[in-house]
C-alpha atoms as a PDB file:
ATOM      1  CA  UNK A   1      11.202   3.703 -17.356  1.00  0.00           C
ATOM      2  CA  UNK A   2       9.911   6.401 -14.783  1.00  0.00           C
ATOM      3  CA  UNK A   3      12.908   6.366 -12.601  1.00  0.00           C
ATOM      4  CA  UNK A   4      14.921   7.155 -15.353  1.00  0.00           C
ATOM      5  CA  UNK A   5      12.622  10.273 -16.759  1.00  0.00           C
ATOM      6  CA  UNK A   6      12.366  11.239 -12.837  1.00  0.00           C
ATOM      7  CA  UNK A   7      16.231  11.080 -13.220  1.00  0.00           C
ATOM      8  CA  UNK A   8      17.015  13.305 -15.646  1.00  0.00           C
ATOM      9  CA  UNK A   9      15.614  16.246 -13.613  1.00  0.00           C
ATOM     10  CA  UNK A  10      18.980  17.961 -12.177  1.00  0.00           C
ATOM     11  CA  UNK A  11      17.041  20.202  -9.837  1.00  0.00           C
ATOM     12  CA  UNK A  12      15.632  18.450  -6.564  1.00  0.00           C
ATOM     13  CA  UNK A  13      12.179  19.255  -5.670  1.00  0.00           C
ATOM     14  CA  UNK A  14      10.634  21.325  -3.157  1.00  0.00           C
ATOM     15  CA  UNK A  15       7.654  20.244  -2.577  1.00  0.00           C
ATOM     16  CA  UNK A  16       5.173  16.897  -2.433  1.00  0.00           C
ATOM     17  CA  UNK A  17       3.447  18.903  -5.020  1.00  0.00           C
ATOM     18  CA  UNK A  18       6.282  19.148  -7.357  1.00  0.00           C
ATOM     19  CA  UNK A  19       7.129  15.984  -6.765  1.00  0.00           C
ATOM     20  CA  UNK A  20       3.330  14.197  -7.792  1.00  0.00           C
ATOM     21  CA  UNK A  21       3.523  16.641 -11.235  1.00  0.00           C
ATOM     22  CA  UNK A  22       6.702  14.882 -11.956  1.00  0.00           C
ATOM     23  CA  UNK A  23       5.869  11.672 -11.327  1.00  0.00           C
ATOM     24  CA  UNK A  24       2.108  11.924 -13.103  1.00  0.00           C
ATOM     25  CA  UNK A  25       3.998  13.397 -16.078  1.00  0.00           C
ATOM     26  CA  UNK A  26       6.817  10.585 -16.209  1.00  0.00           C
ATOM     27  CA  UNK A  27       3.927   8.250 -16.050  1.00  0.00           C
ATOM     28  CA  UNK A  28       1.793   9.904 -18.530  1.00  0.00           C
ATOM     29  CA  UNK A  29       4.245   9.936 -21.169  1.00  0.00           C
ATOM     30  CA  UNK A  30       5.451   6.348 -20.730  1.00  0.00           C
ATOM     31  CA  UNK A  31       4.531   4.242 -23.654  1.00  0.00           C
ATOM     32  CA  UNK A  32       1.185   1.904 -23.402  1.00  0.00           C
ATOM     33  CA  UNK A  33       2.904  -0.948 -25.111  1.00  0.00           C
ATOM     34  CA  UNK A  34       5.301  -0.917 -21.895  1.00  0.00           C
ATOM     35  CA  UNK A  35       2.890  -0.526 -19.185  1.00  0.00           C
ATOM     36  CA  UNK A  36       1.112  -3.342 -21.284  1.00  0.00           C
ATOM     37  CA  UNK A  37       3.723  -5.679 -21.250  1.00  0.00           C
ATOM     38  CA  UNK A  38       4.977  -4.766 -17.597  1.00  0.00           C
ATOM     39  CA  UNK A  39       1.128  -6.074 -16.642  1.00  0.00           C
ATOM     40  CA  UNK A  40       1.616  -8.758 -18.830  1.00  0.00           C
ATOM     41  CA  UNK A  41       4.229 -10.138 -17.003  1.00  0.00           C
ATOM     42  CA  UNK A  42       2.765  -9.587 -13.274  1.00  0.00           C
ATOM     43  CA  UNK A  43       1.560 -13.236 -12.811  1.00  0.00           C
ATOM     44  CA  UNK A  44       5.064 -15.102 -14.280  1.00  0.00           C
ATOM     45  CA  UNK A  45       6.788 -12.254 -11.731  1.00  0.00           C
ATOM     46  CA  UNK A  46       4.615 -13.060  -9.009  1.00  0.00           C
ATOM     47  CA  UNK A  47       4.633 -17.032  -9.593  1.00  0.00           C
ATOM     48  CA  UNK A  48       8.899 -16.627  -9.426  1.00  0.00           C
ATOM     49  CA  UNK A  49       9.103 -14.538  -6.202  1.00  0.00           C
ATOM     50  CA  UNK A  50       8.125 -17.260  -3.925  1.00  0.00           C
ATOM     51  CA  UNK A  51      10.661 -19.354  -5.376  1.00  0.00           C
ATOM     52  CA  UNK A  52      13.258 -16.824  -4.225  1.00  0.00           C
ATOM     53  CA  UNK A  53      11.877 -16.184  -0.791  1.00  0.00           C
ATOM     54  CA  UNK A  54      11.089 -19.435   0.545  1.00  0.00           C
ATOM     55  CA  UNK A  55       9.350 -18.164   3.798  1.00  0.00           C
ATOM     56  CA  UNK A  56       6.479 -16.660   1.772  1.00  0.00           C
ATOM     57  CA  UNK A  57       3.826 -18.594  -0.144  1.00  0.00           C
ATOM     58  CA  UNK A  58       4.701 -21.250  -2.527  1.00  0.00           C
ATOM     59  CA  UNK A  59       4.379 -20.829  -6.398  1.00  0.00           C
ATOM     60  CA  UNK A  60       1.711 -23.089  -6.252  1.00  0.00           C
ATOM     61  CA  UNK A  61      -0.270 -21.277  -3.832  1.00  0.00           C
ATOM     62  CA  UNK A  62      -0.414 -17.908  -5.810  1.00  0.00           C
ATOM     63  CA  UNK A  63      -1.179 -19.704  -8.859  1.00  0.00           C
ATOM     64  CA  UNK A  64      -4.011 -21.333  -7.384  1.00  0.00           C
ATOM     65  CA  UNK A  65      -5.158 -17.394  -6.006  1.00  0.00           C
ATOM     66  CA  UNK A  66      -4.602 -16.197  -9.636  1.00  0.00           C
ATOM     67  CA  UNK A  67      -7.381 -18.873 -11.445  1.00  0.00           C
END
């Protein structure tokens, strides 16, 4: 979603400047239904992570943490 909008500009920027307007304005115009749903599905992405890094905390630790 903002990669992609950052993508489409062919010109490289110049500055850290240029760069934060670009970003604020791919994030601005990204659609509230898919930030929504991308926060949505935080705690299910979080839960699954430990499951595919088994040196960090268990699933049931983080669900614990979330409740």
């Amino acid at each position: 979603m903002i990669p992609q909008r950052l993508a489409r500009h062919h010109i490289p920027v110049i500055t850290v400047n240029e760069l934060w307007y670009r970003v604020e304005a791919a994030w601005s115009s990204a659609p509230v239904h898919a930030i929504q749903s991308l926060f949505d599905s935080m705690l299910r992405r979080i839960i699954a992570f430990p499951e595919r890094c088994p040196k960090s905390a268990t699933a049931r630790d983080v669900q614990k943490e979330a409740f």
